[in-house]
N, C-alpha and C. Protein backbone atom coordinates (compact mmCIF):
# COMPACT_ATOMS: atom_id res chain seq x y z
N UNK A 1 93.64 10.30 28.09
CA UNK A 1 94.36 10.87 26.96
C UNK A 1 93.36 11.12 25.83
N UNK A 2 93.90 12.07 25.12
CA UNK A 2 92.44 12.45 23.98
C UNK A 2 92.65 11.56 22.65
N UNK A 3 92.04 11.32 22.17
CA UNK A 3 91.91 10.58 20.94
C UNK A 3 93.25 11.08 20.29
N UNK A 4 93.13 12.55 19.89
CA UNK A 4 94.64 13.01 19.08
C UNK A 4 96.34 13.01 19.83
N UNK A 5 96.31 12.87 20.79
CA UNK A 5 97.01 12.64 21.61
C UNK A 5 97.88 11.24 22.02
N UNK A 6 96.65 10.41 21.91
CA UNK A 6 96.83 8.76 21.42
C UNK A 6 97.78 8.26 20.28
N UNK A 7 96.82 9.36 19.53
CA UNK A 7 96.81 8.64 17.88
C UNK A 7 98.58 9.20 18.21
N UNK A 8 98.66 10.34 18.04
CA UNK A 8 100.13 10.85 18.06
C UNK A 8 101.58 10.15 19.13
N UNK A 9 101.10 9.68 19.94
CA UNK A 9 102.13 8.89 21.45
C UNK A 9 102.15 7.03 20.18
N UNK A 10 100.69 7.21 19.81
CA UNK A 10 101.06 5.47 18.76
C UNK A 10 102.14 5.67 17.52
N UNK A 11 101.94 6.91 17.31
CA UNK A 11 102.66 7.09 16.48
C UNK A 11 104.40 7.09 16.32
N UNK A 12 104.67 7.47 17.65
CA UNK A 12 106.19 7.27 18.26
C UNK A 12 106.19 6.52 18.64
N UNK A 13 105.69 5.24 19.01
CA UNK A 13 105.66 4.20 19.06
C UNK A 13 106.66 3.02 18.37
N UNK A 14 107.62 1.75 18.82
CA UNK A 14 108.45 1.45 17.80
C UNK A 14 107.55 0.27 17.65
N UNK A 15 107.43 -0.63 16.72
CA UNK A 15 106.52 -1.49 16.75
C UNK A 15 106.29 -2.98 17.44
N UNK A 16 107.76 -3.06 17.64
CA UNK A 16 108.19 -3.93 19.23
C UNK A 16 106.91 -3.56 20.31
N UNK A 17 107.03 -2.14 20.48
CA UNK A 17 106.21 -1.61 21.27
C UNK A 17 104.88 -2.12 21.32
N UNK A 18 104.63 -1.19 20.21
CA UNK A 18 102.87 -1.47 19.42
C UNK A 18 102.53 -3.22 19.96
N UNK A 19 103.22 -3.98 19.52
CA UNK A 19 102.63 -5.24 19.65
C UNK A 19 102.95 -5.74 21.00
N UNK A 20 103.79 -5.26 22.17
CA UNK A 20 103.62 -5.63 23.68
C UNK A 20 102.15 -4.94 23.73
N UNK A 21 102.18 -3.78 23.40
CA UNK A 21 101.05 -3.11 24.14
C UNK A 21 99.94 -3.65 23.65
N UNK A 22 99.35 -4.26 22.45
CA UNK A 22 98.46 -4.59 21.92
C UNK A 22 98.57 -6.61 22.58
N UNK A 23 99.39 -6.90 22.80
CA UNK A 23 99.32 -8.09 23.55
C UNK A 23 99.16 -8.33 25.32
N UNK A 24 99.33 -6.98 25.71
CA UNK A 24 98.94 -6.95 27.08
C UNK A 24 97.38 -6.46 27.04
N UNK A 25 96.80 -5.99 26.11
CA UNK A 25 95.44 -5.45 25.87
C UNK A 25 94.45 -6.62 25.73
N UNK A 26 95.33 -7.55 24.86
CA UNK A 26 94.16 -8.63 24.51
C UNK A 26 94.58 -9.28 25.67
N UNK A 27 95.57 -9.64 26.55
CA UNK A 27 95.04 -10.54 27.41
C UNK A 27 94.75 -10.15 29.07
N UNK A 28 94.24 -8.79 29.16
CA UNK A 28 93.47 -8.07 30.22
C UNK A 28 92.16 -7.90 29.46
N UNK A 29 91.53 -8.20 27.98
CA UNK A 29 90.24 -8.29 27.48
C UNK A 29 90.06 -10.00 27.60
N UNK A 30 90.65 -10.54 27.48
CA UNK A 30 90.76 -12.36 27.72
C UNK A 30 90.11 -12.63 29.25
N UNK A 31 91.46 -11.94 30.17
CA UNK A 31 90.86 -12.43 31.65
C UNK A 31 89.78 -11.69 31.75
N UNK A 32 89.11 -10.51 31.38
CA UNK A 32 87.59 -9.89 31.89
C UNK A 32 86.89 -10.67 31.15
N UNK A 33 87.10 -10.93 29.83
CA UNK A 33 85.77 -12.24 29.74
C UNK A 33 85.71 -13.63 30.52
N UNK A 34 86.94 -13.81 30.55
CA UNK A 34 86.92 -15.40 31.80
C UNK A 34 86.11 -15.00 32.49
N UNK A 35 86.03 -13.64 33.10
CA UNK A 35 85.70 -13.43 34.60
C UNK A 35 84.76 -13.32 34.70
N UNK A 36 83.88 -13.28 33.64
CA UNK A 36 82.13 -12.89 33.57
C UNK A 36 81.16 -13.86 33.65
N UNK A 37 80.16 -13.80 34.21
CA UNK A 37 78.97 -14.60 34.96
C UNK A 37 78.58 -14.79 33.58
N UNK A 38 77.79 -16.14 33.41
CA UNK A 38 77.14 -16.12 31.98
C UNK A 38 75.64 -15.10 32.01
N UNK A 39 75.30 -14.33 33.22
CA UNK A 39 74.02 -13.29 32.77
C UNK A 39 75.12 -12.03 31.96
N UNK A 40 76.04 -12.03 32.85
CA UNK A 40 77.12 -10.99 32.18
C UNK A 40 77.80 -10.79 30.79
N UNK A 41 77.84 -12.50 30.60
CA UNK A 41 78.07 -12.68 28.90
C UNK A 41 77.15 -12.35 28.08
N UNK A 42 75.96 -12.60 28.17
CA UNK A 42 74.85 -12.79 27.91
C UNK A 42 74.29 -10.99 27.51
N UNK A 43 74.33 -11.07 28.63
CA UNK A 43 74.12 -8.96 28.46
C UNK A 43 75.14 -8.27 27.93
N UNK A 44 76.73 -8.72 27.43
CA UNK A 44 77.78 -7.99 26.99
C UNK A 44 77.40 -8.43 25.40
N UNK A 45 76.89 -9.91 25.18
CA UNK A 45 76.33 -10.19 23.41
C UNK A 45 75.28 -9.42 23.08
N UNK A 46 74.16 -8.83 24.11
CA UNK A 46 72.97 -8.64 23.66
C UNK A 46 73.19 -7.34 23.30
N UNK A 47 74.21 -6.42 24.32
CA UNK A 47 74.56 -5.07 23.73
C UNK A 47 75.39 -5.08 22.51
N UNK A 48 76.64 -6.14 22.47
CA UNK A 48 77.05 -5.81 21.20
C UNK A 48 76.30 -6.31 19.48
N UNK A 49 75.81 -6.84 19.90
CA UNK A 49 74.13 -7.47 18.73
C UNK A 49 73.39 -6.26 18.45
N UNK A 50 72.95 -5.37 19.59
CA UNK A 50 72.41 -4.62 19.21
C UNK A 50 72.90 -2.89 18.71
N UNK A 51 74.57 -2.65 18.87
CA UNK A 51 75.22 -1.84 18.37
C UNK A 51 75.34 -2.06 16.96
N UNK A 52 75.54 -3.37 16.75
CA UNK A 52 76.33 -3.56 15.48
C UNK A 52 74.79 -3.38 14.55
N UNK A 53 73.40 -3.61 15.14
CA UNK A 53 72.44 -3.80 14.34
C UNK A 53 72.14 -2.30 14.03
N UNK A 54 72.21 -0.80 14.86
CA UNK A 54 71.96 0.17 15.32
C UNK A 54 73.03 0.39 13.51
N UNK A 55 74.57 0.17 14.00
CA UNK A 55 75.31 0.53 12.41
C UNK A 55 74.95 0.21 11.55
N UNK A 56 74.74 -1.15 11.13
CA UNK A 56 73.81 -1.31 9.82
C UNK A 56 72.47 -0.30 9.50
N UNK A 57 71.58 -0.10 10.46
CA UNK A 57 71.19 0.35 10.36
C UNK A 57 71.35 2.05 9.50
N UNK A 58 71.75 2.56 10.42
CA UNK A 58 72.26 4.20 10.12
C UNK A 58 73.05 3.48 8.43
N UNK A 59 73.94 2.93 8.28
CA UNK A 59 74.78 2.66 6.66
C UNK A 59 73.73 2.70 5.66
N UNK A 60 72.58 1.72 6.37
CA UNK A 60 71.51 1.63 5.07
C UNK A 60 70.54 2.76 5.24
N UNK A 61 70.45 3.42 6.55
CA UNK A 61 69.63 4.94 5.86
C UNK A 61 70.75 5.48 5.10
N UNK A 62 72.08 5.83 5.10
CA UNK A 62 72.91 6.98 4.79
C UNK A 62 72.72 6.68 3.54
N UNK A 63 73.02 5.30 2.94
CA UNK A 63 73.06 4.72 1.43
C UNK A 63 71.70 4.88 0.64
N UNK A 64 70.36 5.03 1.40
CA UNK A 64 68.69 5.42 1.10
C UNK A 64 69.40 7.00 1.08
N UNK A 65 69.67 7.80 1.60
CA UNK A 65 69.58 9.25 1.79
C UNK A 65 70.85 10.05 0.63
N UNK A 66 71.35 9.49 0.55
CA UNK A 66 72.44 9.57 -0.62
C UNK A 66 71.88 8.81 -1.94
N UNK A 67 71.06 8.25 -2.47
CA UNK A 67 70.70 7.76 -3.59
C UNK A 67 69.48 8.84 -3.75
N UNK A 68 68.91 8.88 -2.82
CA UNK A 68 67.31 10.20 -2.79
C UNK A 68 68.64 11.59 -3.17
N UNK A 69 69.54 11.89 -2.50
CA UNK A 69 70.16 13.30 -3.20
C UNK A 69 70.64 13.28 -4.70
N UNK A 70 70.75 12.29 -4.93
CA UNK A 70 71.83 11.92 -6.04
C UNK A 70 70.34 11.95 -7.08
N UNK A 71 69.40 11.89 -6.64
CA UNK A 71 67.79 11.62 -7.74
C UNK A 71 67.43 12.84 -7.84
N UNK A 72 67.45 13.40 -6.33
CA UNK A 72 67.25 14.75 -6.67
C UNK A 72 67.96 15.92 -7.49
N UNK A 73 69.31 15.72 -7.30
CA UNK A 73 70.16 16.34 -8.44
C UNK A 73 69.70 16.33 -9.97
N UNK A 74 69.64 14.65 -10.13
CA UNK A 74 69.37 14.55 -11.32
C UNK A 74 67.58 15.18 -12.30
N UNK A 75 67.64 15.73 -11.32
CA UNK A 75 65.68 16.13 -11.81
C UNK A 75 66.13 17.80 -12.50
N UNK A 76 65.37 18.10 -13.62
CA UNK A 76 65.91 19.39 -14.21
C UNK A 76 64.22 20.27 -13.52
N UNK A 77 65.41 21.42 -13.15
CA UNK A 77 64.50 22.21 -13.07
C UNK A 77 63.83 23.37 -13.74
N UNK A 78 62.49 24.11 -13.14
CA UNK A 78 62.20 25.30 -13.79
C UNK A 78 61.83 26.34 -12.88
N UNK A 79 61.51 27.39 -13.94
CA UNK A 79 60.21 28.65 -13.08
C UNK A 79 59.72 28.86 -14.12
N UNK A 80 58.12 28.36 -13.65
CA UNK A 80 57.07 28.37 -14.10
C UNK A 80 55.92 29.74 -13.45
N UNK A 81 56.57 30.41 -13.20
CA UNK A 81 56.19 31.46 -12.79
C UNK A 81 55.61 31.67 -11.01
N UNK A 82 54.60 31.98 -10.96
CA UNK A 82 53.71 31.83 -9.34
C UNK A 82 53.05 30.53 -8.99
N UNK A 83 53.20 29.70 -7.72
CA UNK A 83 52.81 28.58 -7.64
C UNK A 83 51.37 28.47 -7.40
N UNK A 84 50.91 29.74 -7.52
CA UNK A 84 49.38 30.07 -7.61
C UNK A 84 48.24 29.75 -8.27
N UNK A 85 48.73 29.45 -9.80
CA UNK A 85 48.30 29.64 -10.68
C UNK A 85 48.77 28.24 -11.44
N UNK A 86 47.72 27.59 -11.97
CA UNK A 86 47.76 25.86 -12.12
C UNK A 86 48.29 26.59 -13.96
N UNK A 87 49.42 25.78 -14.12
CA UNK A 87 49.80 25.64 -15.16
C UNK A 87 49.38 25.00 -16.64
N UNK A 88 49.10 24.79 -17.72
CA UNK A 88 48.41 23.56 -18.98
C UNK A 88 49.47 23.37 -19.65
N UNK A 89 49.79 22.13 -19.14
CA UNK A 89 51.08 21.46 -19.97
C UNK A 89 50.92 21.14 -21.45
């Protein structure tokens, strides 16, 4: 089902509903972790350690790259004619 499609079927949803379905979810995510080898645990922490580090990541470039636009805005500009030709301030 597509993401908008989802979102829209949750949406008719009565909330009786919503919460069977969200309680049969967590406990078919419950028994697949029972069911996992500890190399399996082990490799399911190391990927999610390293997603969540990957988001921080990208937040703190976006928040560096949005403070550099926001500097650059603030700079006044000119024309100083041809960039040829060294200017005497």
């Amino acid at each position: 089902m597509t993401k908008e499609r989802k979102a829209r079927w949750l949406a008719r949803q009565s909330q009786e509903s919503l919460d069977r379905i969200r309680a049969v979810d967590a406990a078919a995510y419950r028994r697949r972790l029972e069911a996992e080898t500890p190399a399996q645990s082990q490799a399911r922490r190391g990927r999610n350690a390293e997603a969540h580090h990957l988001v921080r990541n990208r937040q703190s470039q976006r928040i560096r790259d949005e403070a550099i636009h926001f500097i650059e805005a603030q700079v006044e500009t000119h024309n100083c004619g041809p960039m040829n030709i060294i200017e005497q301030l």
